[in-house]
PDB file of N, CA and C in Angstrom:
ATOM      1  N   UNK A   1      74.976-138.085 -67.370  1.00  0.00           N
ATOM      2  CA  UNK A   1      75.452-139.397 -67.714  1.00  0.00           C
ATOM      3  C   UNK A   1      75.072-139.696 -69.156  1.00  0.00           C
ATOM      4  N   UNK A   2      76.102-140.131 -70.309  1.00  0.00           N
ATOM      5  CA  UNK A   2      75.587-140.567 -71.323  1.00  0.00           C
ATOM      6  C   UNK A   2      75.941-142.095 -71.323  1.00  0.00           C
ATOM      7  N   UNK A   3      74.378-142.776 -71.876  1.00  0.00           N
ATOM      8  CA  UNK A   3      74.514-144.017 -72.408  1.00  0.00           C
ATOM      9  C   UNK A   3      74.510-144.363 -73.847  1.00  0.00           C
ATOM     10  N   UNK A   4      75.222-145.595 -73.974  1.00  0.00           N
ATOM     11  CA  UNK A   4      75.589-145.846 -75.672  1.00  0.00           C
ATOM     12  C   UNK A   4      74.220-146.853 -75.578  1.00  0.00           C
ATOM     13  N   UNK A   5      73.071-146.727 -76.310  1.00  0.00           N
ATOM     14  CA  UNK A   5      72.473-147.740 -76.767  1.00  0.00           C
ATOM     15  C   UNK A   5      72.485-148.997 -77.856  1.00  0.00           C
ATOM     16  N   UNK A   6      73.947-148.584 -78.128  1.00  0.00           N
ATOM     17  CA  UNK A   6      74.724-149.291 -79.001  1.00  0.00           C
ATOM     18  C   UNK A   6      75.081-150.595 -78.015  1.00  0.00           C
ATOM     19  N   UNK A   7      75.474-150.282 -77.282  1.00  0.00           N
ATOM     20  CA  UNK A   7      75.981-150.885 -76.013  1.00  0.00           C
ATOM     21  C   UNK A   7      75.689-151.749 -75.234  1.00  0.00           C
ATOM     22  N   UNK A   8      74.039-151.054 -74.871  1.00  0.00           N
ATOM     23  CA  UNK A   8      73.385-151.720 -73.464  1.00  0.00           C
ATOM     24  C   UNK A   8      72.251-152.392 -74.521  1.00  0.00           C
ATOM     25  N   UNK A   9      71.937-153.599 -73.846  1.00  0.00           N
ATOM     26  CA  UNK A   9      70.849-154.541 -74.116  1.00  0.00           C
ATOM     27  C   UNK A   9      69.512-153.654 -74.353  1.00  0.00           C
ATOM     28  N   UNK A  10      69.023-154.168 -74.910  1.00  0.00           N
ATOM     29  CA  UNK A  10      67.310-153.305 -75.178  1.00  0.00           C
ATOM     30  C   UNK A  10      66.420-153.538 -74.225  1.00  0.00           C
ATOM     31  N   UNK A  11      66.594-154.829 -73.453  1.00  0.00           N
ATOM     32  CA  UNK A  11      65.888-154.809 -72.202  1.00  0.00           C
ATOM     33  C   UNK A  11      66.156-153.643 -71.086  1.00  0.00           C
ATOM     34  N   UNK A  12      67.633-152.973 -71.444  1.00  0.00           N
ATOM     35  CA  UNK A  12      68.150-152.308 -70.077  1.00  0.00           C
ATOM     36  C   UNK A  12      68.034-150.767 -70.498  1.00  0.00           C
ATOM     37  N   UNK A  13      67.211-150.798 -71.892  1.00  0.00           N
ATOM     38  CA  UNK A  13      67.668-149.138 -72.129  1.00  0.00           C
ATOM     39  C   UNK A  13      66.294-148.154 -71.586  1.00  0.00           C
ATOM     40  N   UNK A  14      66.516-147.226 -71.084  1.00  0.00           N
ATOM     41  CA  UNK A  14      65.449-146.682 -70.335  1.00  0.00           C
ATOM     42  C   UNK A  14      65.464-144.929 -70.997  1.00  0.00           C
ATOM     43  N   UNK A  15      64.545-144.579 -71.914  1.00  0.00           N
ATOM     44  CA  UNK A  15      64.928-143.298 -72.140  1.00  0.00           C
ATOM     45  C   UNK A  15      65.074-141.968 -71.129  1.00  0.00           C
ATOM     46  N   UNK A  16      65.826-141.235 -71.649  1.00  0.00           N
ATOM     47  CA  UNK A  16      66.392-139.973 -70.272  1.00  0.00           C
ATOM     48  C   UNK A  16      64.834-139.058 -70.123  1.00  0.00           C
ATOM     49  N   UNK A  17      64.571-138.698 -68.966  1.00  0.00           N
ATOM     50  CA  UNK A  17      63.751-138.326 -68.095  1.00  0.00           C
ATOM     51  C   UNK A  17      63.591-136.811 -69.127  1.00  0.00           C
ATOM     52  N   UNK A  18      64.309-136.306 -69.105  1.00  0.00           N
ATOM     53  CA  UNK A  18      64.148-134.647 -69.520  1.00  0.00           C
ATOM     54  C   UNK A  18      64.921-135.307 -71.600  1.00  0.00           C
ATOM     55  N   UNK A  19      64.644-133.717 -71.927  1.00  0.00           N
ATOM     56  CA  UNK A  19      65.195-133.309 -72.724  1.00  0.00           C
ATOM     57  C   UNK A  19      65.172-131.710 -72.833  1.00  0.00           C
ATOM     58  N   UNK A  20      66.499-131.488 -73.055  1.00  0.00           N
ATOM     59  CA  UNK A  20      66.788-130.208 -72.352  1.00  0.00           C
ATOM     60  C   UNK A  20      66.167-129.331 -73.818  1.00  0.00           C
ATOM     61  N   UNK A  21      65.277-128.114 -73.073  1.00  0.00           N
ATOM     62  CA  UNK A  21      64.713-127.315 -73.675  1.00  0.00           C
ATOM     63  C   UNK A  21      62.935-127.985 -74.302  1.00  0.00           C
ATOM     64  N   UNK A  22      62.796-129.029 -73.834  1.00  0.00           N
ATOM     65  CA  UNK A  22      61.422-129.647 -73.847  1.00  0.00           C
ATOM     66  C   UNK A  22      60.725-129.110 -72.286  1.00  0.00           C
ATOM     67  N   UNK A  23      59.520-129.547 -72.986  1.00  0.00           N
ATOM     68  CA  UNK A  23      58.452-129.611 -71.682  1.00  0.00           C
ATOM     69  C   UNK A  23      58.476-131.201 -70.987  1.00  0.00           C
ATOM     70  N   UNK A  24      58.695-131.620 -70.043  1.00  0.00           N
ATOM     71  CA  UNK A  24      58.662-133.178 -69.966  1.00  0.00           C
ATOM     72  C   UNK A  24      57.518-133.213 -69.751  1.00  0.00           C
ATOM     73  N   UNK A  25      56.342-134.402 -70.062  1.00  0.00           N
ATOM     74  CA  UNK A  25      55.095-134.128 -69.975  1.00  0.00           C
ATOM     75  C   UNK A  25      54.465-135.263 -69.536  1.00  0.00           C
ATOM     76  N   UNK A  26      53.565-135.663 -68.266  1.00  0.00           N
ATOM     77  CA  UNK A  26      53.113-136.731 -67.361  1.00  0.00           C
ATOM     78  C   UNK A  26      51.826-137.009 -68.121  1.00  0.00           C
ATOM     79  N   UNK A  27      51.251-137.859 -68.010  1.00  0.00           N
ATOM     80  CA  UNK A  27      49.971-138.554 -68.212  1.00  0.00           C
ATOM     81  C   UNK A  27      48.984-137.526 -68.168  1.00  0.00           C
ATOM     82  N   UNK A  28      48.428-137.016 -67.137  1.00  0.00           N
ATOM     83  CA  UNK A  28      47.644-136.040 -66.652  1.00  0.00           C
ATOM     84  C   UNK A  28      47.940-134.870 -67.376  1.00  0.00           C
ATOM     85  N   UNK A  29      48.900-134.626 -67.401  1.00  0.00           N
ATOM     86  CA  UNK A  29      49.140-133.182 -68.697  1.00  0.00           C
ATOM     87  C   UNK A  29      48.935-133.656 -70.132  1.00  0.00           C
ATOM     88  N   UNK A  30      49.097-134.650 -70.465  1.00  0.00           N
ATOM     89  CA  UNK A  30      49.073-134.485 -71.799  1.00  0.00           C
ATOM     90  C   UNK A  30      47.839-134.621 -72.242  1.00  0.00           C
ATOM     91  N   UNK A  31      46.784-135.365 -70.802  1.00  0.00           N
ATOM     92  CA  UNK A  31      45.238-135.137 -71.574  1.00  0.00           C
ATOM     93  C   UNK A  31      44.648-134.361 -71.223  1.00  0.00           C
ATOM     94  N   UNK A  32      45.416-132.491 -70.607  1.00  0.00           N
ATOM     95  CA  UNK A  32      44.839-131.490 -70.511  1.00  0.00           C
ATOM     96  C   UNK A  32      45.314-130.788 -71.590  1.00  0.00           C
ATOM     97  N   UNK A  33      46.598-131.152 -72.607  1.00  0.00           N
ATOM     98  CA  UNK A  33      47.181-130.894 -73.906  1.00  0.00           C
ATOM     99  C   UNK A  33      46.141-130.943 -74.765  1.00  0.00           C
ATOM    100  N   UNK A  34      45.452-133.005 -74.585  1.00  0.00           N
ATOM    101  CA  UNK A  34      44.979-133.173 -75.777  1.00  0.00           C
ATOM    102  C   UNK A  34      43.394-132.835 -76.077  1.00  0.00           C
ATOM    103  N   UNK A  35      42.642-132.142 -74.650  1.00  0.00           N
ATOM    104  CA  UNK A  35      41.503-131.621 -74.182  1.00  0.00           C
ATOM    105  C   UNK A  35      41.462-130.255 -74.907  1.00  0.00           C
ATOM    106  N   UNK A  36      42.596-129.732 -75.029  1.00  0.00           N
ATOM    107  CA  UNK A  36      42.922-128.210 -75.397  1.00  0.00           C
ATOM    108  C   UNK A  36      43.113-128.311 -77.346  1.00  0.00           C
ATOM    109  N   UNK A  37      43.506-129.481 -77.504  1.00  0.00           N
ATOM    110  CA  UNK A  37      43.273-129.503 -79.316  1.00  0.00           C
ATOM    111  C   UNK A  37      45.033-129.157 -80.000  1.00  0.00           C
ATOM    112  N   UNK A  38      46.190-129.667 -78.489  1.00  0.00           N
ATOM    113  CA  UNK A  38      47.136-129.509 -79.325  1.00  0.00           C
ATOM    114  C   UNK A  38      47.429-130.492 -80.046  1.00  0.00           C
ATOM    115  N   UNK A  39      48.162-130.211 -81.070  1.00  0.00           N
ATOM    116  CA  UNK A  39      48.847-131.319 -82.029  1.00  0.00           C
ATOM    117  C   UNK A  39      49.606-132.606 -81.149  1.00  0.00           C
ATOM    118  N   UNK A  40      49.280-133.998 -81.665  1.00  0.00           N
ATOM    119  CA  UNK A  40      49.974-134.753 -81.140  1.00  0.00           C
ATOM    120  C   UNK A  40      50.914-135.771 -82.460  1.00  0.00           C
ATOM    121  N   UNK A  41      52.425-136.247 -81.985  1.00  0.00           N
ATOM    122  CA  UNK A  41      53.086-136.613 -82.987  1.00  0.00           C
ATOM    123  C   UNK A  41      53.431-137.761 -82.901  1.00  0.00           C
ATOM    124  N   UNK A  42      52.607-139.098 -82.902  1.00  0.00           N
ATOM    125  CA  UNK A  42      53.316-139.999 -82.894  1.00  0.00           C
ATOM    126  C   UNK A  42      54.465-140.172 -84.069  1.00  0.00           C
ATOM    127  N   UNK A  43      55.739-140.840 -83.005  1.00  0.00           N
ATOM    128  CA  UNK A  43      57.154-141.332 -83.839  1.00  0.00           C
ATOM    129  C   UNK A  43      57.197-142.463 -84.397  1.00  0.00           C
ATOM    130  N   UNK A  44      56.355-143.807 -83.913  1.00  0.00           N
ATOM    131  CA  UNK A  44      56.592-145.061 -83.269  1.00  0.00           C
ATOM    132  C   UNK A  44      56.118-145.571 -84.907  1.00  0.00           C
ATOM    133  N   UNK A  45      56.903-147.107 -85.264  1.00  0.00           N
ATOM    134  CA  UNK A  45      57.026-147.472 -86.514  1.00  0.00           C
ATOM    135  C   UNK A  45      55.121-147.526 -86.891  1.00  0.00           C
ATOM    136  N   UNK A  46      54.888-147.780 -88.219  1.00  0.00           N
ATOM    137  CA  UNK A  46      53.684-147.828 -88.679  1.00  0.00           C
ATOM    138  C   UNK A  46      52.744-149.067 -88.576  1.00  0.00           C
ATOM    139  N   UNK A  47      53.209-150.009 -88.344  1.00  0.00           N
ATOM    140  CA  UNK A  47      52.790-151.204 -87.268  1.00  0.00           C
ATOM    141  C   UNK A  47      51.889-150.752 -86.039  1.00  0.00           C
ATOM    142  N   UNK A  48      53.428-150.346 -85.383  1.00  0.00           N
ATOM    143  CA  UNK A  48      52.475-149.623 -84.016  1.00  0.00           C
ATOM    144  C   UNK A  48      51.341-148.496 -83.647  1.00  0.00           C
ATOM    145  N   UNK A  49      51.369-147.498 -84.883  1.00  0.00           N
ATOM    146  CA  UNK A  49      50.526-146.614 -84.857  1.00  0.00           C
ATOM    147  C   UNK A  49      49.732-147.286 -85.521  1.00  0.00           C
ATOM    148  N   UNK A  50      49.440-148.446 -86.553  1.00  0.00           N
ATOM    149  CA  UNK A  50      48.112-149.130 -87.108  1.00  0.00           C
ATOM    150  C   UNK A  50      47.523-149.944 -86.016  1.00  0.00           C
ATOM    151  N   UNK A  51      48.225-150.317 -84.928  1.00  0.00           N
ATOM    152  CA  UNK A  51      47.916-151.089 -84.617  1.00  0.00           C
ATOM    153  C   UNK A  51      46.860-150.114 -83.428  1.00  0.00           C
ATOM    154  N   UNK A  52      47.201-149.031 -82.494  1.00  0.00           N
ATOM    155  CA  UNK A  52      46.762-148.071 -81.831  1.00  0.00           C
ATOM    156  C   UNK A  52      47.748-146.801 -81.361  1.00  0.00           C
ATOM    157  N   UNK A  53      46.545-145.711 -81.488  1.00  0.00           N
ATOM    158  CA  UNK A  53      47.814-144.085 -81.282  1.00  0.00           C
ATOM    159  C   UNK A  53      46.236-143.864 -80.482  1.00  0.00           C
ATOM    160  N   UNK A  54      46.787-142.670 -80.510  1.00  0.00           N
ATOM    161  CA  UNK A  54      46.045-141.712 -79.396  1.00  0.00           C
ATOM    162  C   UNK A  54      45.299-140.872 -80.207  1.00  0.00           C
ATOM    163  N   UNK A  55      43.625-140.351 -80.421  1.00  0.00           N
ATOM    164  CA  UNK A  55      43.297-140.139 -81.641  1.00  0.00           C
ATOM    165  C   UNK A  55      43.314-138.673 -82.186  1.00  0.00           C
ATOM    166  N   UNK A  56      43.375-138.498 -83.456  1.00  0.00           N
ATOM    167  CA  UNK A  56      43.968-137.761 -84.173  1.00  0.00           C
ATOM    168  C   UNK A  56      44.924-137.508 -84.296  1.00  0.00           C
ATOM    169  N   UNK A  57      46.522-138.218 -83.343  1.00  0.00           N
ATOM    170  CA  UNK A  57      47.272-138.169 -83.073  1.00  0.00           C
ATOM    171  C   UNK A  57      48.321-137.933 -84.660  1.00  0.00           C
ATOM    172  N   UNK A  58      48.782-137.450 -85.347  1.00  0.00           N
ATOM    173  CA  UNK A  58      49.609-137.785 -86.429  1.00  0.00           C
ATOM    174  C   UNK A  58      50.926-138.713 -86.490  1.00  0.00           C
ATOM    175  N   UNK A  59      50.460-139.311 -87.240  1.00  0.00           N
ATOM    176  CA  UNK A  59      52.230-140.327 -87.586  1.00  0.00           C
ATOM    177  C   UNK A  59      53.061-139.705 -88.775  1.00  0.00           C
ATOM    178  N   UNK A  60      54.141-139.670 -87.823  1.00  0.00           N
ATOM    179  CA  UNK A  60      55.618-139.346 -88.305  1.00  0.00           C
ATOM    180  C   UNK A  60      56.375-140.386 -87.747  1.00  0.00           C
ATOM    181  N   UNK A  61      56.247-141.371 -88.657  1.00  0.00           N
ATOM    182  CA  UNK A  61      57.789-142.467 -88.371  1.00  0.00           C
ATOM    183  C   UNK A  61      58.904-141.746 -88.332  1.00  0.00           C
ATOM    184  N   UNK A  62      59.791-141.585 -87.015  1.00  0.00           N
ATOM    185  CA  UNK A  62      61.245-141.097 -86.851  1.00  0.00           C
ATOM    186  C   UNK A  62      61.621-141.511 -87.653  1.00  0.00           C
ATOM    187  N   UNK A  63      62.264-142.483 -88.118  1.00  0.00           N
ATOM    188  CA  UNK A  63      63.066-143.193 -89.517  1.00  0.00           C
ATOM    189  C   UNK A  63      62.908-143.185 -90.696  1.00  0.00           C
ATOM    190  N   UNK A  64      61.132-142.661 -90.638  1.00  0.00           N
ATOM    191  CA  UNK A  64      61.427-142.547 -92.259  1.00  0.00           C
ATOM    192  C   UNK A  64      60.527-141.313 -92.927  1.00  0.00           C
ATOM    193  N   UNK A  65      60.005-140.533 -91.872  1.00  0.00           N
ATOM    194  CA  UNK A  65      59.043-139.562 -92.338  1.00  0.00           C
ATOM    195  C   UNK A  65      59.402-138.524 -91.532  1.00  0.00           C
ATOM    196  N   UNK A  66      59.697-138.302 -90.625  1.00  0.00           N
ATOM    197  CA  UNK A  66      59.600-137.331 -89.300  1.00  0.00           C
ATOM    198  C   UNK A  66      60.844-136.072 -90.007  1.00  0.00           C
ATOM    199  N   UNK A  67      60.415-135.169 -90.331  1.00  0.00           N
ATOM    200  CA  UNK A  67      61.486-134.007 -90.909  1.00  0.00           C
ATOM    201  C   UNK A  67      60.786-132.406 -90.473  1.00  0.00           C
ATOM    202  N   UNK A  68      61.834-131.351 -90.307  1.00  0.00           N
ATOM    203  CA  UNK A  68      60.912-130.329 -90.383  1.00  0.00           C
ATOM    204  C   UNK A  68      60.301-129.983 -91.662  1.00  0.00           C
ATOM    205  N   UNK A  69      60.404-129.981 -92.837  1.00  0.00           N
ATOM    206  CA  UNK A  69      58.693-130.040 -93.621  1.00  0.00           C
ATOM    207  C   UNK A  69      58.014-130.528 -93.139  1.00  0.00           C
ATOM    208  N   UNK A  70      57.952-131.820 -92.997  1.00  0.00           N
ATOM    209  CA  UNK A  70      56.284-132.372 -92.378  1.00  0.00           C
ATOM    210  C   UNK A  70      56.200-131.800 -90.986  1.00  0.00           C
ATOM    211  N   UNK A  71      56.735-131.775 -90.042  1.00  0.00           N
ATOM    212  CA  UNK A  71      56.948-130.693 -88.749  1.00  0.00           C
ATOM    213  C   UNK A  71      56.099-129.339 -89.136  1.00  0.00           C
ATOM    214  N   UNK A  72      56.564-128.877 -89.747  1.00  0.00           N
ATOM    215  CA  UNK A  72      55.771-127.086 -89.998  1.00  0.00           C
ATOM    216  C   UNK A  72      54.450-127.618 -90.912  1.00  0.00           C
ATOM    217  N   UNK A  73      54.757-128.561 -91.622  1.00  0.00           N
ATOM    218  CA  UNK A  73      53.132-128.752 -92.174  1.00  0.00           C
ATOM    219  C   UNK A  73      52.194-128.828 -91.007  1.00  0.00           C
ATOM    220  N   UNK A  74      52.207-129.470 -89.847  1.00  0.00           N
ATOM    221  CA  UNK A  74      51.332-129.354 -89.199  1.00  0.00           C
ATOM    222  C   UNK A  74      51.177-128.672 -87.611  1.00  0.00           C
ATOM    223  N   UNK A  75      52.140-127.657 -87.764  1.00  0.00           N
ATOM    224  CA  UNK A  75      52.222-127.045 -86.322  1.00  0.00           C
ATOM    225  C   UNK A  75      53.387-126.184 -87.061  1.00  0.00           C
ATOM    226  N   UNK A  76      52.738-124.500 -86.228  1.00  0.00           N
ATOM    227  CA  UNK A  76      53.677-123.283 -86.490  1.00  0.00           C
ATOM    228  C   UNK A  76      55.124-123.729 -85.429  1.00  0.00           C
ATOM    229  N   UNK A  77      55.833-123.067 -85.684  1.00  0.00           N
ATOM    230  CA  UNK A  77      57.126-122.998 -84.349  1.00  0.00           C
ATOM    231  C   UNK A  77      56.523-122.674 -83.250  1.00  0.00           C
ATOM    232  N   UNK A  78      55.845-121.946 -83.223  1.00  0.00           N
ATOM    233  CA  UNK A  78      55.479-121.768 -81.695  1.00  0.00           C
ATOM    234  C   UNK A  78      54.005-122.284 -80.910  1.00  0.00           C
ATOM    235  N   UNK A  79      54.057-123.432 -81.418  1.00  0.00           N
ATOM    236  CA  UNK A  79      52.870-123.854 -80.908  1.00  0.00           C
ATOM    237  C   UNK A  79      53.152-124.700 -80.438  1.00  0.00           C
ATOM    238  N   UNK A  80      52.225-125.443 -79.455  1.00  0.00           N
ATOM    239  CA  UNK A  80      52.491-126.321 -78.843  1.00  0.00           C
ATOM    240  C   UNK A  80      52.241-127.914 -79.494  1.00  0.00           C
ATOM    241  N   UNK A  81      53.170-128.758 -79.057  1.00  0.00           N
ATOM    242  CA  UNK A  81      53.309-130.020 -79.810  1.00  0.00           C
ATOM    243  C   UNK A  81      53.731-130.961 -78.831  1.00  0.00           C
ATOM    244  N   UNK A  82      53.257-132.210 -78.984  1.00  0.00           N
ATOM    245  CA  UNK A  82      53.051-133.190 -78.103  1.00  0.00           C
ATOM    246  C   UNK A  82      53.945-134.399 -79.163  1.00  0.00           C
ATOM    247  N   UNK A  83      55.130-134.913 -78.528  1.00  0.00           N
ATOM    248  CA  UNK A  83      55.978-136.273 -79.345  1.00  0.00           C
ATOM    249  C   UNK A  83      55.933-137.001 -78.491  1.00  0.00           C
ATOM    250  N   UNK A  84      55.310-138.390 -78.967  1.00  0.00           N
ATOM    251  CA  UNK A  84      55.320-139.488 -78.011  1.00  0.00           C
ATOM    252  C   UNK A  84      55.794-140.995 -78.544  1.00  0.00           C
ATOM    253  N   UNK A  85      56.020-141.871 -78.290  1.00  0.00           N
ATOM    254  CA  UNK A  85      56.625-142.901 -79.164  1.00  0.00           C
ATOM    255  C   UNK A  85      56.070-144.276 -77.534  1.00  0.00           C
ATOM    256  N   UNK A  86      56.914-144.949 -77.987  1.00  0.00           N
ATOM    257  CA  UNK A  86      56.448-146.451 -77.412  1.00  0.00           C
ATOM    258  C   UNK A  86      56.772-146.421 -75.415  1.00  0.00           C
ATOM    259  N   UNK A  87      56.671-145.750 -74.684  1.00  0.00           N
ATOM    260  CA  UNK A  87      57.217-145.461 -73.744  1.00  0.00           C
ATOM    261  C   UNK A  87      58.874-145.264 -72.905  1.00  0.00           C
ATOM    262  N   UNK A  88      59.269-145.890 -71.803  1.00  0.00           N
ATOM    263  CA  UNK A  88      60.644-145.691 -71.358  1.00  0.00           C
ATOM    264  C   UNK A  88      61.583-146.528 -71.955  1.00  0.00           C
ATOM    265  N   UNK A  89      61.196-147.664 -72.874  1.00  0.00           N
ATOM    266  CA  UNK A  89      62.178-148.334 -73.426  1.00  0.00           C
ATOM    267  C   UNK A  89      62.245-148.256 -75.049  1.00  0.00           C
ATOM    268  N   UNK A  90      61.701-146.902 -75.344  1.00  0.00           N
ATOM    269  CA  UNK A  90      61.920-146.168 -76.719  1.00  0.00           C
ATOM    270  C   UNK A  90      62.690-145.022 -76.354  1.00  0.00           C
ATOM    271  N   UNK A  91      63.715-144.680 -77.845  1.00  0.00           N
ATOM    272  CA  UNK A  91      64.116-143.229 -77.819  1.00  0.00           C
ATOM    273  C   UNK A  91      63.406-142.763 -78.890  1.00  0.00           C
ATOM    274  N   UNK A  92      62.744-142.995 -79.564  1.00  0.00           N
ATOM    275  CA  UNK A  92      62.281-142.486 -80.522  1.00  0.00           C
ATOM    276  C   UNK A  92      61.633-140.807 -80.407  1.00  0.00           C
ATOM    277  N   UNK A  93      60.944-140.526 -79.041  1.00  0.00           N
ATOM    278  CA  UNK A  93      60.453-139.369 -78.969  1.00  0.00           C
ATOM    279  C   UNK A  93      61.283-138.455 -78.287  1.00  0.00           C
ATOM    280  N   UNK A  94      62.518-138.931 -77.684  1.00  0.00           N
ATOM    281  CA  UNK A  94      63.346-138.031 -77.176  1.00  0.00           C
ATOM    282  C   UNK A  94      64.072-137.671 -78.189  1.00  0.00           C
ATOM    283  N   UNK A  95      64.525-138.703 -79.172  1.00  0.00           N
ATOM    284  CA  UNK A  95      65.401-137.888 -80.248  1.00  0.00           C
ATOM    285  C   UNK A  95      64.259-137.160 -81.363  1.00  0.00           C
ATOM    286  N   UNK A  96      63.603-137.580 -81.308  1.00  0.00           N
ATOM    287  CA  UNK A  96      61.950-136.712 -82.471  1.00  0.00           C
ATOM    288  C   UNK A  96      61.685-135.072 -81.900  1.00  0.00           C
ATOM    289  N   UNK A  97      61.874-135.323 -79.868  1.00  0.00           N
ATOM    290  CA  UNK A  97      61.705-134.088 -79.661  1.00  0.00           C
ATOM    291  C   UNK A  97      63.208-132.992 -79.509  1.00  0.00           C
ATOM    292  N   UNK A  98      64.719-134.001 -79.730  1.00  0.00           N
ATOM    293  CA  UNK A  98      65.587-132.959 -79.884  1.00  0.00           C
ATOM    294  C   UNK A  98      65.704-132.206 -81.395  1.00  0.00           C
ATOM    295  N   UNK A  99      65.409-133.401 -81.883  1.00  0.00           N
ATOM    296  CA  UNK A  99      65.447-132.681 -83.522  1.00  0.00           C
ATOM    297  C   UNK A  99      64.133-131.372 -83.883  1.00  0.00           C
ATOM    298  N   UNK A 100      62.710-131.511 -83.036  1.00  0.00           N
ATOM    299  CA  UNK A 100      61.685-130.473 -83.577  1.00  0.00           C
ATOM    300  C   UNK A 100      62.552-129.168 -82.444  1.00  0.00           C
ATOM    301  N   UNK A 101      63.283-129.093 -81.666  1.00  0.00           N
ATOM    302  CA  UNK A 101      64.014-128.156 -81.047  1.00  0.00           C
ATOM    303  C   UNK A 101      64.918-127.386 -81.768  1.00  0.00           C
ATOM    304  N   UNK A 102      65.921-128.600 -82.462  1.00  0.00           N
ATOM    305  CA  UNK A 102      67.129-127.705 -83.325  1.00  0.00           C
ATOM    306  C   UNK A 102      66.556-127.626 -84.316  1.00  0.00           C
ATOM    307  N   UNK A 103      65.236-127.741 -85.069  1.00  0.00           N
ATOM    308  CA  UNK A 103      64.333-127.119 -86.101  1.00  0.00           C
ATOM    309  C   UNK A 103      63.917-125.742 -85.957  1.00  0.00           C
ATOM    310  N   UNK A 104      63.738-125.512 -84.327  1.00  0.00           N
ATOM    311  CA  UNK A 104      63.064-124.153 -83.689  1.00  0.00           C
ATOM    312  C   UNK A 104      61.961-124.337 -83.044  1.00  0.00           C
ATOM    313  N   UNK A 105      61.600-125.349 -83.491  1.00  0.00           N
ATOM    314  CA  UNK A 105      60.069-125.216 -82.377  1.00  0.00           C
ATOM    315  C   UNK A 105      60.640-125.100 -81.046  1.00  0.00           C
ATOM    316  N   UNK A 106      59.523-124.649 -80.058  1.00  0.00           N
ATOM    317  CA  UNK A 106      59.759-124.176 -79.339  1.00  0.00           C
ATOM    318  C   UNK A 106      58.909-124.521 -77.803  1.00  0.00           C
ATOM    319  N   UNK A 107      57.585-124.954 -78.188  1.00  0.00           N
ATOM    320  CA  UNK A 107      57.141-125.560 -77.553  1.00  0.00           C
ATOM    321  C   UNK A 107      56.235-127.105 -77.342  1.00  0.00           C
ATOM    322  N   UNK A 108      57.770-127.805 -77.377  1.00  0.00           N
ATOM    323  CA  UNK A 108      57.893-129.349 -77.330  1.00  0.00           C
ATOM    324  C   UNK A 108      57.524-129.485 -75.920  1.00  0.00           C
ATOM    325  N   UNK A 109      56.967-130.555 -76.086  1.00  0.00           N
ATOM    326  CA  UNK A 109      56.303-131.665 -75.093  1.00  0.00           C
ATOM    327  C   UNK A 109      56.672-133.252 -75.344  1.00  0.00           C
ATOM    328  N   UNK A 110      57.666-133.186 -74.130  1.00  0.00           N
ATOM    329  CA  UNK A 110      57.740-134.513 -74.584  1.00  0.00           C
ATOM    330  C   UNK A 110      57.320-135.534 -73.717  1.00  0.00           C
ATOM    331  N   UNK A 111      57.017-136.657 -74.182  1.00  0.00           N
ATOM    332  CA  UNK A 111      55.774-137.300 -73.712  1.00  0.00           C
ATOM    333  C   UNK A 111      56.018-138.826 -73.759  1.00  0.00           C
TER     334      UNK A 111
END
């Protein structure tokens, strides 16, 4: 099913469950991710990451920073990487984690 978020109210938009060729990644996994010392990417505007992220977490504003240069600056292609943004009523980390995909990385987590 595709939705236009153009479309639907922001109260009603719910980001999609998977992203194909990601890891989808639950609560409980991502703090056996972040126990293990993988990279984490916050998307979410710079407000929200000043305001609180997850720590050491890196900010990459989707909109205005998030590119593969800064991508490979801090994680090879094949490592593992953790994108997370404001929860189910953000896309920010689903489209952060289709774009580190058609970059090549390879092992996205999306979160």
């Amino acid at each position: 099913m595709v939705v236009s978020v153009s479309h639907a109210a922001k109260s009603e938009y719910r980001s999609p469950e998977h992203v194909e060729g990601a890891i989808t990644t639950s609560v409980s996994e991502a703090k056996k991710l972040f126990d293990q010392g993988v990279v984490f990417i916050d998307v979410r505007n710079p407000q929200y990451y000043a305001k609180a992220h997850i720590p050491n977490a890196i900010h990459m504003d989707f909109k205005h920073n998030l590119n593969e240069a800064m991508l490979n600056g801090v994680a090879k292609k094949d490592q593992s990487i953790v994108i997370y943004c404001s929860g189910v009523v953000c896309s920010r980390s689903y489209r952060a984690s289709e774009k580190a995909l058609s970059w090549g990385f390879t092992k996205v987590h999306y979160f």
